[in-house]
Protein backbone atom coordinates (compact mmCIF):
# COMPACT_ATOMS: atom_id res chain seq x y z
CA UNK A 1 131.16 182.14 104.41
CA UNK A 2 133.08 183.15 101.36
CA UNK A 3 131.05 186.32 99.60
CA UNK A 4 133.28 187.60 97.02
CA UNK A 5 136.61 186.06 95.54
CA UNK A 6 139.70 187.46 94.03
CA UNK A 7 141.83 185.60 91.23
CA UNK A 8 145.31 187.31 91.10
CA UNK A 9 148.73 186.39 89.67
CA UNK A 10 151.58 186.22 92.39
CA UNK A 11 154.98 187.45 90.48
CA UNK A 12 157.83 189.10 92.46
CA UNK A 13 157.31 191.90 89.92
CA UNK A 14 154.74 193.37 91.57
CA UNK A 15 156.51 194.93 94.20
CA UNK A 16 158.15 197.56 92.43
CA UNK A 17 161.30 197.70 95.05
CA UNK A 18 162.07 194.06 93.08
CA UNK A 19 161.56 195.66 88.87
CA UNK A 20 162.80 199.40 89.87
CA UNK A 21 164.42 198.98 85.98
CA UNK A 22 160.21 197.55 84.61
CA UNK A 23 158.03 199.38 86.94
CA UNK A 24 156.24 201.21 84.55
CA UNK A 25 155.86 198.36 82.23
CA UNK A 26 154.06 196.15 85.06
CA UNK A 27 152.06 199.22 86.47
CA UNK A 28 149.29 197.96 84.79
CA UNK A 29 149.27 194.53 86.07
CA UNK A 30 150.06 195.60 89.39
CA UNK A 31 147.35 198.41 89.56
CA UNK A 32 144.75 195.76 88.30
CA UNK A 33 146.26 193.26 90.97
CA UNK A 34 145.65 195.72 93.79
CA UNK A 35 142.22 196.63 92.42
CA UNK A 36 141.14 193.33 92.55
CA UNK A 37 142.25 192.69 96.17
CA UNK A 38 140.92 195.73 97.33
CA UNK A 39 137.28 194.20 96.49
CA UNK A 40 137.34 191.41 99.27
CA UNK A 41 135.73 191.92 102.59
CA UNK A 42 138.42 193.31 105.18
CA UNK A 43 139.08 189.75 106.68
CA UNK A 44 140.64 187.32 103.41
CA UNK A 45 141.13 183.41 103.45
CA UNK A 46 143.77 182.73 100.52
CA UNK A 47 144.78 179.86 98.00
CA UNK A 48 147.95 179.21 96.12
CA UNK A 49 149.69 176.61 94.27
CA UNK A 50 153.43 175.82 95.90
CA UNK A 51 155.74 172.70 96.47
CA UNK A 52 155.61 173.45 99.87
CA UNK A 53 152.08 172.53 99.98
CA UNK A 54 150.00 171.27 101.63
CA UNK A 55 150.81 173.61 104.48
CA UNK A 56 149.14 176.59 106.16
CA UNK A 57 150.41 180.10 106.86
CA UNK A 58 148.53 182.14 109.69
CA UNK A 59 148.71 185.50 111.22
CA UNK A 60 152.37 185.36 112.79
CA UNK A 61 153.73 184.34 109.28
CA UNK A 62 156.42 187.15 108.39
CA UNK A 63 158.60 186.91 105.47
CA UNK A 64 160.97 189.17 103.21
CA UNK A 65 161.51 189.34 99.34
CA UNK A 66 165.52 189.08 100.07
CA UNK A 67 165.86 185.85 97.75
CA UNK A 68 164.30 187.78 94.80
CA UNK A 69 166.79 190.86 94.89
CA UNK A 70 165.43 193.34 97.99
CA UNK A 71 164.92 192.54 101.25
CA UNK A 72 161.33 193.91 101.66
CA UNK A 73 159.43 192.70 104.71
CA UNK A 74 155.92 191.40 104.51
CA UNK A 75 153.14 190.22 107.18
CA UNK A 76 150.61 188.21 106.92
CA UNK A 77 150.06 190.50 110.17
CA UNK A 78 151.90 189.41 113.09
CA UNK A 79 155.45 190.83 114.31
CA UNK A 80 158.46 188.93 114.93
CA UNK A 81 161.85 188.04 112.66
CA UNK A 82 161.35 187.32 108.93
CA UNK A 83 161.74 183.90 107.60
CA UNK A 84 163.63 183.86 104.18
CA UNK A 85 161.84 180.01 103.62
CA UNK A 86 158.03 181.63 102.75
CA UNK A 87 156.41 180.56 99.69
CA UNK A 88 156.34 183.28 96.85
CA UNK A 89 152.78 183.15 96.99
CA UNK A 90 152.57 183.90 100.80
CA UNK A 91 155.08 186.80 100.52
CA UNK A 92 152.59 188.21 97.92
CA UNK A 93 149.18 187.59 100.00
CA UNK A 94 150.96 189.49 103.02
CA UNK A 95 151.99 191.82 100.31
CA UNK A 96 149.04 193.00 98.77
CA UNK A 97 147.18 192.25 102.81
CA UNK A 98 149.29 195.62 103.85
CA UNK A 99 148.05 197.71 101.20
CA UNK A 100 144.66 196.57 101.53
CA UNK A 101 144.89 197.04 104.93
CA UNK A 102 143.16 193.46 105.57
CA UNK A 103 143.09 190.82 107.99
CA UNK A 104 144.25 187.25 107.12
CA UNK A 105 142.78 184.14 108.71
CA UNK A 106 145.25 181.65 106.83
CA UNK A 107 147.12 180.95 103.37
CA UNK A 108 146.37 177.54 102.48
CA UNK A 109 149.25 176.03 99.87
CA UNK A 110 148.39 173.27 98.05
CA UNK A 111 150.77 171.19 96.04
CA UNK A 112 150.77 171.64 92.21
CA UNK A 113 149.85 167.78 91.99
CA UNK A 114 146.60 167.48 93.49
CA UNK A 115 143.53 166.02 92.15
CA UNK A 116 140.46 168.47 90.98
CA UNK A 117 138.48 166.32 93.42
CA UNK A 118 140.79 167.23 96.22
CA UNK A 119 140.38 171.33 95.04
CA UNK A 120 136.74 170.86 95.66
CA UNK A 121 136.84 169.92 98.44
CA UNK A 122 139.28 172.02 99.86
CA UNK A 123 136.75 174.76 98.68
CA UNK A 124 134.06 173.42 100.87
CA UNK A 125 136.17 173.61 104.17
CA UNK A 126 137.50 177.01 103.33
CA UNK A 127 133.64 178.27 102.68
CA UNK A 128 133.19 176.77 106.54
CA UNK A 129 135.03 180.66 107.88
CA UNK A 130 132.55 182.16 110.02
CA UNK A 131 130.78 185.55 108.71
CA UNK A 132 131.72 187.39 106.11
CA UNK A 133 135.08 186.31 104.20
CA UNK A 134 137.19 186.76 101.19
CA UNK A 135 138.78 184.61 99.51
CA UNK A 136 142.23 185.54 97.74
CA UNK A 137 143.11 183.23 95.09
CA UNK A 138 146.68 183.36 94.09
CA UNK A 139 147.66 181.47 90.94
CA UNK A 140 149.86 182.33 87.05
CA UNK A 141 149.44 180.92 83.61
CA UNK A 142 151.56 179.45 81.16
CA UNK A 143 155.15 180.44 80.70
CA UNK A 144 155.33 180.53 77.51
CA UNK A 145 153.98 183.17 75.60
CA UNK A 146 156.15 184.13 73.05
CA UNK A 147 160.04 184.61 72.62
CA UNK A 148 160.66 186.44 75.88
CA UNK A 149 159.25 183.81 78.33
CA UNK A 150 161.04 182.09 80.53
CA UNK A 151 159.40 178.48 79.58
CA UNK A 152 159.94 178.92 75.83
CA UNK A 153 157.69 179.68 73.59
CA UNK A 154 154.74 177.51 73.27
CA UNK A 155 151.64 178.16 70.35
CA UNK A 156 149.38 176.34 73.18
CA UNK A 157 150.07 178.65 75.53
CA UNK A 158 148.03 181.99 73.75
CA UNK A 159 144.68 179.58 73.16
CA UNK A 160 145.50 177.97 76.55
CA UNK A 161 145.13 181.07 78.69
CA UNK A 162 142.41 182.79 76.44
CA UNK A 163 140.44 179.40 77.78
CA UNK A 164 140.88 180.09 81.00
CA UNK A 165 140.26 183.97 80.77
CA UNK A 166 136.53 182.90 79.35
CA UNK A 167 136.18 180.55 82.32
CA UNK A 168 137.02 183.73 84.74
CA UNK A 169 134.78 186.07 83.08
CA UNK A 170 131.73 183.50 83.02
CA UNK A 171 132.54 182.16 86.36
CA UNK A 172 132.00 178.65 84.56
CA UNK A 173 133.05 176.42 87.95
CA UNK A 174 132.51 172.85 85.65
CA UNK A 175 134.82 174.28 82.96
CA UNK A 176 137.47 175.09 85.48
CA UNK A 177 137.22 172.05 87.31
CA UNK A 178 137.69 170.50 83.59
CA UNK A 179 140.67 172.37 82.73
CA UNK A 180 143.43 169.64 80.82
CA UNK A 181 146.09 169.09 83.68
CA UNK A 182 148.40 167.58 81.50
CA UNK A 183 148.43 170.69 79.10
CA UNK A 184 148.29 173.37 82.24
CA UNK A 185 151.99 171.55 83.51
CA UNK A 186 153.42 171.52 80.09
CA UNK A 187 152.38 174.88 79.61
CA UNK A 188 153.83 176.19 83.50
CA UNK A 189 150.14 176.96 84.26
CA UNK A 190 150.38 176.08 88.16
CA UNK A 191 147.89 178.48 89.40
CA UNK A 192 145.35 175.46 88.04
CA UNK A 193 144.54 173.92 91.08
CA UNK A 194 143.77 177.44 93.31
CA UNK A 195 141.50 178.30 90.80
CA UNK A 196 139.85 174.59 90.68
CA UNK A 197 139.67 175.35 94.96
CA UNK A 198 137.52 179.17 93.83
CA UNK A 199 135.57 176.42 91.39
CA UNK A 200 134.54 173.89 94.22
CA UNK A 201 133.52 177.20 96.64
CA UNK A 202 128.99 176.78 96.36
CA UNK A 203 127.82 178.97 94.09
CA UNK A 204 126.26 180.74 92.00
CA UNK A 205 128.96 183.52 90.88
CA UNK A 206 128.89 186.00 88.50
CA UNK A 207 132.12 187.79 87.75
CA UNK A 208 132.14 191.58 87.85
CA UNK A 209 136.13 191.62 86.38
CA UNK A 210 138.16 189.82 84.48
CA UNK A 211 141.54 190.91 82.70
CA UNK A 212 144.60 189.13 81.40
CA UNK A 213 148.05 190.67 81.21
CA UNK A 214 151.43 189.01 79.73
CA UNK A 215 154.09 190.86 80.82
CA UNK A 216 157.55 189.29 79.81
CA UNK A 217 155.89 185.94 78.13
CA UNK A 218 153.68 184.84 81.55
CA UNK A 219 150.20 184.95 81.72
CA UNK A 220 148.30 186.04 84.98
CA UNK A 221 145.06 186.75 85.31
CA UNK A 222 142.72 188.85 87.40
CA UNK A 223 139.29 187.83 88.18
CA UNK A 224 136.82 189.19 91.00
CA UNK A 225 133.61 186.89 91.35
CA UNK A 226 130.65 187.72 93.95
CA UNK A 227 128.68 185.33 95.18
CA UNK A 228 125.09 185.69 94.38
C-alpha cells in the first residue's frame, strides 16, 4: 500500500557531475529534489512519463548518464554492465534511490499519450505493493518559461504551471485528473500523466510540501503528499 508520495522533476541537471559550470544555480532544486525523496518509506514504487513506455524497470536495471556529458553509473540496485538505452527518468529514480539509500520494487514508464482513465488505473495496481510503499513520481512542466527555455517562450506556460503547483499543494486528485492535455503537450508539460497515476492512487492526501523552481525556462515541481 502506497503511504506517502513524492512528485519530483527528473532533469540531467541534478547530478552535479552533468552542470559542474550551474551547480550552484540548481542547488536549490536539487536540495529540494533530494528532500522530497528522502520522505518515502525505504522501499519506493516509481512513475514517469517516457516514449519508451509502457515498460518496466526492476532491480537489475543499471544505467549511466554517458549520453548527457559524464558517464556516471546509476542502479536501480542490482550489479552488472550499464546500459546506455535507460530512460532519463529511470537514470534519475536510481539516482536519487542511492542517496536515499532505498530499495526499488519497479519504475513503471508510461507513454506521454495515455488516457487520464488509463493513469487511474495504473494507480490502483501500483497501490496493490504489499506493506508499506512509496511512491516516486517523476514528471517536468512546461518548457517554456521565458526567453531562456528550450521550447520558446510561451505566456501559457507561467499560469499553466502555477495551476498545477495549486493542485500539488491541495492534493486536489479531480483537478489533476482534469488537467487540459492539449495545453500540457503544447506547453512540453509531459510529467502530466505520472502525476494523473499519484491522482488515481485512493485517497485522502494532504500535502505537507510543495515548491516550484524554473531553472533555465523549465518548470519542475516538488510535491510530498501522505496518505491520511
Amino acid at each position: 500500500m502506497i503511504t506517502r508520495a513524492a512528485v519530483v522533476p527528473h532533469p540531467p541537471l541534478l547530478v552535479p557531475e552533468l552542470v559542474a559550470g550551474a551547480a550552484a544555480e540548481t542547488a536549490e532544486l536539487r536540495a529540494a529534489t533530494l528532500a522530497a525523496a528522502g520522505e518515502l518509506p525505504r522501499r519506493w514504487v516509481a512513475v514517469a512519463v517516457d516514449d519508451a513506455g509502457p515498460a518496466r524497470f526492476g532491480p537489475a536495471t543499471n544505467g549511466t548518464f554517458l549520453g548527457y556529458g559524464v558517464d556516471v553509473k546509476v542502479s536501480l540496485g542490482g550489479d552488472g554492465p550499464s546500459a546506455t538505452d535507460v530512460p532519463l527518468p529511470v537514470l534519475v529514480a536510481a539516482w536519487l534511490r542511492e542517496r536515499c539509500a532505498a530499495e526499488v520494487s519497479h519504475v513503471e514508464v508510461v507513454p506521454r499519450f495515455v488516457s487520464s482513465a488509463e493513469c487511474v488505473s495504473i494507480g490502483r495496481r501500483l497501490d496493490d505493493e504489499p506493506g508499506e510503499v512509496g511512491l516516486l513520481v517523476l514528471g517536468d512542466g512546461s518548457i517554456r518559461h521565458g526567453l531562456r527555455s528550450p521550447g520558446g517562450n510561451d505566456e501559457r506556460s507561467g499560469p499553466f504551471d502555477e495551476h498545477v503547483h495549486r493542485l500539488l499543494k491541495t492534493s486536489d486528485t479531480d483537478g489533476i485528473l482534469a488537467i487540459d492535455l492539449d495545453l500540457a503537450r503544447e506547453l512540453g508539460a509531459q510529467g502530466v500523466p505520472a502525476w494523473q497515476v499519484l491522482a488515481g492512487v485512493p485517497g485522502p492526501w494532504q500535502c505537507t510540501r510543495a515548491e516550484f523552481y524554473a531553472p533555465f525556462g523549465v518548470g519542475y515541481h516538488v510535491a510530498v503528499w501522505e496518505r491520511s
